[in-house]
PDB file of N, CA and C in Angstrom:
ATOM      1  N   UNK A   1      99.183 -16.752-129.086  1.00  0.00           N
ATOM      2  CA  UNK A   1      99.542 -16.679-127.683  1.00  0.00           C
ATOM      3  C   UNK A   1      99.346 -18.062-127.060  1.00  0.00           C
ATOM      4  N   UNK A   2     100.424 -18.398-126.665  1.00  0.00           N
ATOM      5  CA  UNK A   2     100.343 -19.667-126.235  1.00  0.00           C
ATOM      6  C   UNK A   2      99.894 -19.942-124.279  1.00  0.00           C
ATOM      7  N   UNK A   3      99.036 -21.169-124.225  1.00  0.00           N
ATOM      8  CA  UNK A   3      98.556 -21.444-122.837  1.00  0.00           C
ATOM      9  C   UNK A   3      99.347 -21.074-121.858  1.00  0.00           C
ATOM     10  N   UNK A   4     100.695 -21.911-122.152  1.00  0.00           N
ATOM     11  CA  UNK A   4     101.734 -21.602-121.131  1.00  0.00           C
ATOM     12  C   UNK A   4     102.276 -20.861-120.943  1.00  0.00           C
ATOM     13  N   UNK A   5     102.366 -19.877-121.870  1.00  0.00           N
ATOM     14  CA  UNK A   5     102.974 -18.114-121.547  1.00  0.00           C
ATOM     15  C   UNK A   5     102.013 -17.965-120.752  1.00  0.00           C
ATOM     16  N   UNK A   6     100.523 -17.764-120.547  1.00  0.00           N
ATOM     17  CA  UNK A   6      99.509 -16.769-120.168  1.00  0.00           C
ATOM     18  C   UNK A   6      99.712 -17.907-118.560  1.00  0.00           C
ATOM     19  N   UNK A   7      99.833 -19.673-118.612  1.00  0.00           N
ATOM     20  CA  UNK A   7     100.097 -19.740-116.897  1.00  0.00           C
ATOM     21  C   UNK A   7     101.686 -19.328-116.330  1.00  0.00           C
ATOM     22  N   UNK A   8     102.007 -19.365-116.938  1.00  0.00           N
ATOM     23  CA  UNK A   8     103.506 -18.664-116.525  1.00  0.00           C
ATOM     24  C   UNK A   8     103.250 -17.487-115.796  1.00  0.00           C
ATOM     25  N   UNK A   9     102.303 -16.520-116.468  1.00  0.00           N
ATOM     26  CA  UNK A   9     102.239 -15.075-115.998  1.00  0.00           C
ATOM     27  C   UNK A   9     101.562 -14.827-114.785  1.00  0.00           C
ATOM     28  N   UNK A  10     100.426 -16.010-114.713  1.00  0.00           N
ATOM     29  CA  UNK A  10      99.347 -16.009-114.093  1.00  0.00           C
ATOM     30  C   UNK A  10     100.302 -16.470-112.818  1.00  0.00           C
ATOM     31  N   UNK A  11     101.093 -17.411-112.440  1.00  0.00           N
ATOM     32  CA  UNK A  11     101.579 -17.990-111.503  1.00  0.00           C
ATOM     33  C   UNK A  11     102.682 -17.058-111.065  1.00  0.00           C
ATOM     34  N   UNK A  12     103.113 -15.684-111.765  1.00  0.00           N
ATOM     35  CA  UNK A  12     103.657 -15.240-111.803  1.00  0.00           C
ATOM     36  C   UNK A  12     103.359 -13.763-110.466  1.00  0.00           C
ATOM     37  N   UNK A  13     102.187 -13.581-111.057  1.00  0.00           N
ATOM     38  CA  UNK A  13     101.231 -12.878-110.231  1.00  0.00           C
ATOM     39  C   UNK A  13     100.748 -13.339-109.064  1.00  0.00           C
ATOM     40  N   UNK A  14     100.334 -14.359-109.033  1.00  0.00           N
ATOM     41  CA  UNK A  14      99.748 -15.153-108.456  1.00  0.00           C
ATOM     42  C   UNK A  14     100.557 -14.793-107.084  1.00  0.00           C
ATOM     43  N   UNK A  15     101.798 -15.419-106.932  1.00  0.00           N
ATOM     44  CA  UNK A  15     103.173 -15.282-106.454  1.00  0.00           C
ATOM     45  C   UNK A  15     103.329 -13.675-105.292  1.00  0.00           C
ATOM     46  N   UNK A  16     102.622 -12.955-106.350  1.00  0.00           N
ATOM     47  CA  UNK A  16     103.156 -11.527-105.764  1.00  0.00           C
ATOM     48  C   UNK A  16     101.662 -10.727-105.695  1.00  0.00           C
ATOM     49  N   UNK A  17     100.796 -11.254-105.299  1.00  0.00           N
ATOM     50  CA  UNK A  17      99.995 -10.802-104.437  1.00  0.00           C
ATOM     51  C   UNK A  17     100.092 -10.216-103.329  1.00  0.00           C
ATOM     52  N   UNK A  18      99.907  -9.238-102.905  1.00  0.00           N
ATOM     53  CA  UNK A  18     100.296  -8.424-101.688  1.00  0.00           C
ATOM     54  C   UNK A  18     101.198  -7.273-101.508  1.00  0.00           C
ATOM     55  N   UNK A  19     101.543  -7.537-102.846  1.00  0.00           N
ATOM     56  CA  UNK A  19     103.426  -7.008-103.535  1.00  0.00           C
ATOM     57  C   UNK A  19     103.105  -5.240-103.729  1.00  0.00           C
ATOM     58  N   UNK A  20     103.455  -4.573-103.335  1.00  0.00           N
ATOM     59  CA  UNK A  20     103.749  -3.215-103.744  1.00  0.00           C
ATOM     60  C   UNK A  20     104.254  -3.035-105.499  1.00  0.00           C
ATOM     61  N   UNK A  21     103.532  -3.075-106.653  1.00  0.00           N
ATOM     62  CA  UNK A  21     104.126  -2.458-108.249  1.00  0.00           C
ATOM     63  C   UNK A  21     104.344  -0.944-108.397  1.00  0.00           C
ATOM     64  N   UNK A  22     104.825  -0.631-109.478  1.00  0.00           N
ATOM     65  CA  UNK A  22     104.294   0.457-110.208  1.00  0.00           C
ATOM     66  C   UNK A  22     103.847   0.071-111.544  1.00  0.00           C
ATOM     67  N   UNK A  23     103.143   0.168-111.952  1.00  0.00           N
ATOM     68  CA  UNK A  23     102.517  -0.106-113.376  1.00  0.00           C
ATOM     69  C   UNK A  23     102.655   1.001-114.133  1.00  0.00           C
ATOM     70  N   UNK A  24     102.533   0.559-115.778  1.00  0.00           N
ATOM     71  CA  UNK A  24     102.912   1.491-116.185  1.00  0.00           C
ATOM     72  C   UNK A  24     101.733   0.664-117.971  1.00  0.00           C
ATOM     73  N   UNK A  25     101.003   1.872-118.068  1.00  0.00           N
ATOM     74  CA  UNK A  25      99.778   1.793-118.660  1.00  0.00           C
ATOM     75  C   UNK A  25      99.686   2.232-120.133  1.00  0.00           C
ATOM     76  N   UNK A  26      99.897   1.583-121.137  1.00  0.00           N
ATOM     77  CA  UNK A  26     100.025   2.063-122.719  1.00  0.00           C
ATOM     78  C   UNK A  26      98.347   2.335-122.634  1.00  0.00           C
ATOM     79  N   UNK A  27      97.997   3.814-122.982  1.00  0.00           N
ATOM     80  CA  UNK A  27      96.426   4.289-123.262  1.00  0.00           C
ATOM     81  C   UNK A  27      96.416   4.592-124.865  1.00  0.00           C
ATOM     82  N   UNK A  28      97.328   4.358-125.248  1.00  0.00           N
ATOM     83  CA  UNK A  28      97.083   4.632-126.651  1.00  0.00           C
ATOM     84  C   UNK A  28      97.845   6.231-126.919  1.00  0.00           C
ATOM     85  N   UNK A  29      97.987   6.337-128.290  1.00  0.00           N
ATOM     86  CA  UNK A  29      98.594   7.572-129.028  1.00  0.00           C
ATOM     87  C   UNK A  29      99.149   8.240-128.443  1.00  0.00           C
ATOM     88  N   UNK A  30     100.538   7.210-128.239  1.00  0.00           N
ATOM     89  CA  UNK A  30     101.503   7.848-127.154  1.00  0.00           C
ATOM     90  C   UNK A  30     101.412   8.284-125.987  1.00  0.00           C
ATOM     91  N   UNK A  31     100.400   7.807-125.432  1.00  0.00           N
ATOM     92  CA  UNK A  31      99.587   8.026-123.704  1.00  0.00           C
ATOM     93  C   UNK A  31     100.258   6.845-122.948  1.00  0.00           C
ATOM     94  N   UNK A  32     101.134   7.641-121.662  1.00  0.00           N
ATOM     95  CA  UNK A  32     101.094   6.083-120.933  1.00  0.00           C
ATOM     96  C   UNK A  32     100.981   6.955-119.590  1.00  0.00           C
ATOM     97  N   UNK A  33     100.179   6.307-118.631  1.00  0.00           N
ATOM     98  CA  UNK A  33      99.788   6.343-117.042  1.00  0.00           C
ATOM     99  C   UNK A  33     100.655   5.255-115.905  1.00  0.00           C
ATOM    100  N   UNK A  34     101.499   5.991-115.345  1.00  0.00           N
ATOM    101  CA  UNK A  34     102.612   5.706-114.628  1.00  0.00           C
ATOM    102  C   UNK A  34     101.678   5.363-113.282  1.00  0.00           C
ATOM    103  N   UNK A  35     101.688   4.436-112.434  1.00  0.00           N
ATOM    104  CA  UNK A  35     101.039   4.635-110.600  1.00  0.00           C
ATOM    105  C   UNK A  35     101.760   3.476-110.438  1.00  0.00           C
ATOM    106  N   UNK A  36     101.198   3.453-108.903  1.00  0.00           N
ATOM    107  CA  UNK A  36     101.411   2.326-108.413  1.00  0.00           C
ATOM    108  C   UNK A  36     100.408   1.899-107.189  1.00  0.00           C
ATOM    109  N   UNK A  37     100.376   0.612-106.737  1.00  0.00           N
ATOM    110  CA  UNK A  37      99.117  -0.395-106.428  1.00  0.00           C
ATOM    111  C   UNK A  37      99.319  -0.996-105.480  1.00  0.00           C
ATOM    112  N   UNK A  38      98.814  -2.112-105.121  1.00  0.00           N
ATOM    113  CA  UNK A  38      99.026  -3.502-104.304  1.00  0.00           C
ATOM    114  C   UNK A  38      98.284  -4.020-104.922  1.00  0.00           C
ATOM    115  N   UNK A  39      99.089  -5.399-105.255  1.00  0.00           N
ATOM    116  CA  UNK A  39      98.123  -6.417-106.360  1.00  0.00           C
ATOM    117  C   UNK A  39      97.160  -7.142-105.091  1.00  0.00           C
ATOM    118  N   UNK A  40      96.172  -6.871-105.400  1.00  0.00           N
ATOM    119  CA  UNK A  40      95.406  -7.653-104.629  1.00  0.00           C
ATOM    120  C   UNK A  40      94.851  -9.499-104.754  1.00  0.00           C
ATOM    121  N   UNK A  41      94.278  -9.752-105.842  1.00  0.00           N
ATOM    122  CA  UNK A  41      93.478 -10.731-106.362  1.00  0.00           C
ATOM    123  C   UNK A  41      94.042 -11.399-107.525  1.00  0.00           C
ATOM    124  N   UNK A  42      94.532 -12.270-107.270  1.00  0.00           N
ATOM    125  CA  UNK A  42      94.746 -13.392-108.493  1.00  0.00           C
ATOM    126  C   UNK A  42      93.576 -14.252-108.917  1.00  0.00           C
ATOM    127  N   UNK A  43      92.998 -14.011-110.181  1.00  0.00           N
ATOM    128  CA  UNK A  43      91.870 -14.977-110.395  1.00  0.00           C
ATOM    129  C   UNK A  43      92.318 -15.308-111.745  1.00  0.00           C
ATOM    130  N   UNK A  44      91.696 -16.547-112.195  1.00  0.00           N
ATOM    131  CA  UNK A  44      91.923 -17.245-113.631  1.00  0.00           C
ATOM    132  C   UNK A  44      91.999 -16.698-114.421  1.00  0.00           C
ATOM    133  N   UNK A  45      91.368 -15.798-114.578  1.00  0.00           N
ATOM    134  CA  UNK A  45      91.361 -15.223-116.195  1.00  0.00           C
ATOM    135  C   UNK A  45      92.043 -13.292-115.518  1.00  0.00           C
ATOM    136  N   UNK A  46      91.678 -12.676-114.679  1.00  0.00           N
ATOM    137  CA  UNK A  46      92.201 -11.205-114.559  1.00  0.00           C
ATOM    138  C   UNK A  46      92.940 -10.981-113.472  1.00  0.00           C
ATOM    139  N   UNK A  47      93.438 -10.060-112.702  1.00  0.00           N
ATOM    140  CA  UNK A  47      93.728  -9.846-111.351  1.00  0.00           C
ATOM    141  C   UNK A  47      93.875  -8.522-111.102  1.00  0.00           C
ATOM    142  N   UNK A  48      93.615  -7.994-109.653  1.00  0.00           N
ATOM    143  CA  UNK A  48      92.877  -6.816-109.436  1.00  0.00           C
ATOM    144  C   UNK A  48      94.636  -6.172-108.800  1.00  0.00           C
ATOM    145  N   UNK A  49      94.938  -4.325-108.988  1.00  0.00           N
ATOM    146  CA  UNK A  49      95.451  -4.013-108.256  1.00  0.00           C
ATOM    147  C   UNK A  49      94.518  -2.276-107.495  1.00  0.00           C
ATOM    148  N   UNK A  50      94.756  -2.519-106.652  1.00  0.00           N
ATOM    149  CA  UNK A  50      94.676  -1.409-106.298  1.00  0.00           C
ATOM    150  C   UNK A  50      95.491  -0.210-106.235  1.00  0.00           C
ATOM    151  N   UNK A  51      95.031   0.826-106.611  1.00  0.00           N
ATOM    152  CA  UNK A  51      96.145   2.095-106.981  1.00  0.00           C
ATOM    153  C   UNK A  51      95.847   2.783-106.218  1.00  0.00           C
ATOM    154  N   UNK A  52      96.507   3.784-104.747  1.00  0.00           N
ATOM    155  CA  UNK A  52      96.011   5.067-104.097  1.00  0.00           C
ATOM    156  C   UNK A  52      97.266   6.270-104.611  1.00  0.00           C
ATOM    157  N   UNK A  53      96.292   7.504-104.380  1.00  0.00           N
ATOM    158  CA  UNK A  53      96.903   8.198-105.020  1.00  0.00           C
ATOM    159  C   UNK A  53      97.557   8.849-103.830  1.00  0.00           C
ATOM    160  N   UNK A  54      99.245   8.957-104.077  1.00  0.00           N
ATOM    161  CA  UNK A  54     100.414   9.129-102.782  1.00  0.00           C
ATOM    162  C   UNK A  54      99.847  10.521-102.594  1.00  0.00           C
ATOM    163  N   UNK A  55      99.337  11.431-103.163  1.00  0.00           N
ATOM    164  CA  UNK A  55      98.868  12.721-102.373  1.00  0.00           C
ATOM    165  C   UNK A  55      97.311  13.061-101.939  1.00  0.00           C
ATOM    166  N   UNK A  56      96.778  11.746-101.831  1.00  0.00           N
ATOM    167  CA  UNK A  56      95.296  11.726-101.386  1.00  0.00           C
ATOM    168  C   UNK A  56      94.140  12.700-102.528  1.00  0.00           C
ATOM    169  N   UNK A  57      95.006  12.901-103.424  1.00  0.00           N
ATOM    170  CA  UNK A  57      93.766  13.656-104.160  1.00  0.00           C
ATOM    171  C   UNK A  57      92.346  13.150-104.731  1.00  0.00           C
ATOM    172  N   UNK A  58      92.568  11.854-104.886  1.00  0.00           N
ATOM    173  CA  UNK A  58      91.935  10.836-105.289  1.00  0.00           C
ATOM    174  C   UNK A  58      91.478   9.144-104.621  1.00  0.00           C
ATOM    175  N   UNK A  59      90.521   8.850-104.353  1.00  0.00           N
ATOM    176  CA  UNK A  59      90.173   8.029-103.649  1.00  0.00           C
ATOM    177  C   UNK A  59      90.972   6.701-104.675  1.00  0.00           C
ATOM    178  N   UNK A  60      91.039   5.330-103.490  1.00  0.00           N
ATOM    179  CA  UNK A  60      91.703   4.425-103.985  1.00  0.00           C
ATOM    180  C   UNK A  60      90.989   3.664-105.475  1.00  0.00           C
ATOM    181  N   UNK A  61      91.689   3.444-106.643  1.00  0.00           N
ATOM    182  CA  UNK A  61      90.915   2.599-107.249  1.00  0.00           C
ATOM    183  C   UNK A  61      91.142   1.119-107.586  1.00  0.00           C
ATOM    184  N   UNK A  62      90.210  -0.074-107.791  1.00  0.00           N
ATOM    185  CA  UNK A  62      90.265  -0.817-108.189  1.00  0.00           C
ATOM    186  C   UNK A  62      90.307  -1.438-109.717  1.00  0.00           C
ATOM    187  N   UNK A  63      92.043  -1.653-110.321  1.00  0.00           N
ATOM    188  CA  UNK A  63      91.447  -1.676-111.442  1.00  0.00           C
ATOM    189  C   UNK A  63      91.940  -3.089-112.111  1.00  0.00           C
ATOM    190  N   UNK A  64      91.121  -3.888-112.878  1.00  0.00           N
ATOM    191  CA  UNK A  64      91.620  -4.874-113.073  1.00  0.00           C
ATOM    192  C   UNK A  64      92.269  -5.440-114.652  1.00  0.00           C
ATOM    193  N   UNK A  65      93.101  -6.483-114.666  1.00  0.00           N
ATOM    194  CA  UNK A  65      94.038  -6.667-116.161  1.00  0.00           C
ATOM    195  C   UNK A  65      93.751  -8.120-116.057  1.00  0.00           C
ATOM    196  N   UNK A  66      93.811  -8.401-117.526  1.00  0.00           N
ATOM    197  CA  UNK A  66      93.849  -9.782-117.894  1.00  0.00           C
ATOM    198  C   UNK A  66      95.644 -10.145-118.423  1.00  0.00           C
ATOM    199  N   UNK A  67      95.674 -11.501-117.952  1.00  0.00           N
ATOM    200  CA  UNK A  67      97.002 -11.468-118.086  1.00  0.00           C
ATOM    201  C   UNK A  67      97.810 -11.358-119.230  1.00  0.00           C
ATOM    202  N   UNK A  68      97.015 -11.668-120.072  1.00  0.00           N
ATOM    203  CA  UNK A  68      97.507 -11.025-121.929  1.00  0.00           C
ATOM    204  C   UNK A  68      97.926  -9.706-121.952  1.00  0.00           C
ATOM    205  N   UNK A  69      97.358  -8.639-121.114  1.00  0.00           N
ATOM    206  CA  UNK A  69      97.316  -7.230-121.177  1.00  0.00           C
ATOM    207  C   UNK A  69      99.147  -7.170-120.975  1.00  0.00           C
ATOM    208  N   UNK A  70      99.796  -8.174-119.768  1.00  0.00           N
ATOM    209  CA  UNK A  70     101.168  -8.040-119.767  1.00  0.00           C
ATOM    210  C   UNK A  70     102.054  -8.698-120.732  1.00  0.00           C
ATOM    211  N   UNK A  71     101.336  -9.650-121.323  1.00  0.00           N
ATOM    212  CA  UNK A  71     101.740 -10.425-122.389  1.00  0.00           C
ATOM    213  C   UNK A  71     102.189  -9.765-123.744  1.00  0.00           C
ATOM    214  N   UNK A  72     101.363  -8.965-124.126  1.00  0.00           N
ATOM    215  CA  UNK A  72     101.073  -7.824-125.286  1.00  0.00           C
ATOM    216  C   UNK A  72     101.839  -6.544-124.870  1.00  0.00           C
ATOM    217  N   UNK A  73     102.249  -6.477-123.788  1.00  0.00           N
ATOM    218  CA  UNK A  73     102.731  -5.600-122.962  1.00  0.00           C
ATOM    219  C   UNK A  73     102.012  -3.779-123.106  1.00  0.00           C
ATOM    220  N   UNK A  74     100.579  -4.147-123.189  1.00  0.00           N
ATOM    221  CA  UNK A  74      99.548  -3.005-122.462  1.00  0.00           C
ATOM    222  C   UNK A  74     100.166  -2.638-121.514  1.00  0.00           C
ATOM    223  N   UNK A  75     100.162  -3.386-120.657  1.00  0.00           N
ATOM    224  CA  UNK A  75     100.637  -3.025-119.301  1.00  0.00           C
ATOM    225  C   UNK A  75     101.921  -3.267-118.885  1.00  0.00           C
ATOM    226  N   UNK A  76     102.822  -3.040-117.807  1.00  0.00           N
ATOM    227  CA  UNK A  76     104.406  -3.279-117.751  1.00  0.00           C
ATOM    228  C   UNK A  76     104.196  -3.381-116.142  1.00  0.00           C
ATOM    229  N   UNK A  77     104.486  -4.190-115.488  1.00  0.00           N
ATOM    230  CA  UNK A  77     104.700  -3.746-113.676  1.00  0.00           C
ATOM    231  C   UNK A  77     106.100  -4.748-113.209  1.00  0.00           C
ATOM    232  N   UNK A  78     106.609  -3.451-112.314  1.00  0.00           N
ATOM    233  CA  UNK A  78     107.699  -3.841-112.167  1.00  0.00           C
ATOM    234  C   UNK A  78     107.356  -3.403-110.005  1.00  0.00           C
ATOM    235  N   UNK A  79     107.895  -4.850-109.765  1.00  0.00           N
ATOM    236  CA  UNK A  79     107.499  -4.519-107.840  1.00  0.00           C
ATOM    237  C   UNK A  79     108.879  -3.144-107.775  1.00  0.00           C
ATOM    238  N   UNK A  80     108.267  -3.013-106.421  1.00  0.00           N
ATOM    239  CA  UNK A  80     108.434  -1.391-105.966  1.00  0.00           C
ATOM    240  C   UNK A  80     109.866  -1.818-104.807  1.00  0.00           C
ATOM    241  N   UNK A  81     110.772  -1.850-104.476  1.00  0.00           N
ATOM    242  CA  UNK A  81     111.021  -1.684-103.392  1.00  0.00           C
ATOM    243  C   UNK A  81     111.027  -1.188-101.956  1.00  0.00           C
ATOM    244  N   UNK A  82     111.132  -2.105-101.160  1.00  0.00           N
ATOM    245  CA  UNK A  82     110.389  -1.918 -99.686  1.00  0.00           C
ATOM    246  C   UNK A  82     109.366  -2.305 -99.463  1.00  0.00           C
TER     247      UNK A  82
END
């Protein structure tokens, strides 16, 4: 994995802080967890989104990814429109 893929991504994010995603979460053995967030925090090495759940069942969470996680494509987020 090369430096400049991982600042590419990072500046990438970086960028869209504030941004409405939906993420979309490989948990393993054919598990994937669909939500969506507001990226909050761009930091060097991870960045935080927050996820609320659209029918209040669940309090908001904070959860955070390192930017390899999109690299490896663990994770997938694509911004939300509107």
């Amino acid at each position: 994995m090369e430096q400049a893929e991982i600042n590419k991504v990072r500046a990438s994010v970086h960028q869209q802080c504030g941004s409405r995603v939906k993420i979309q979460l490989d948990r393993g053995r054919n598990k994937v967890d669909i939500q969506e967030g507001v990226i909050q925090e761009a930091y060097p090495s991870v960045f935080t989104i927050l996820v609320d759940d659209e029918l209040d069942r669940n309090p908001p969470q904070l959860l955070s990814f390192s930017y390899k996680d999109i690299i490896t494509k663990d994770i997938r987020m694509k911004l939300c429109n509107g």
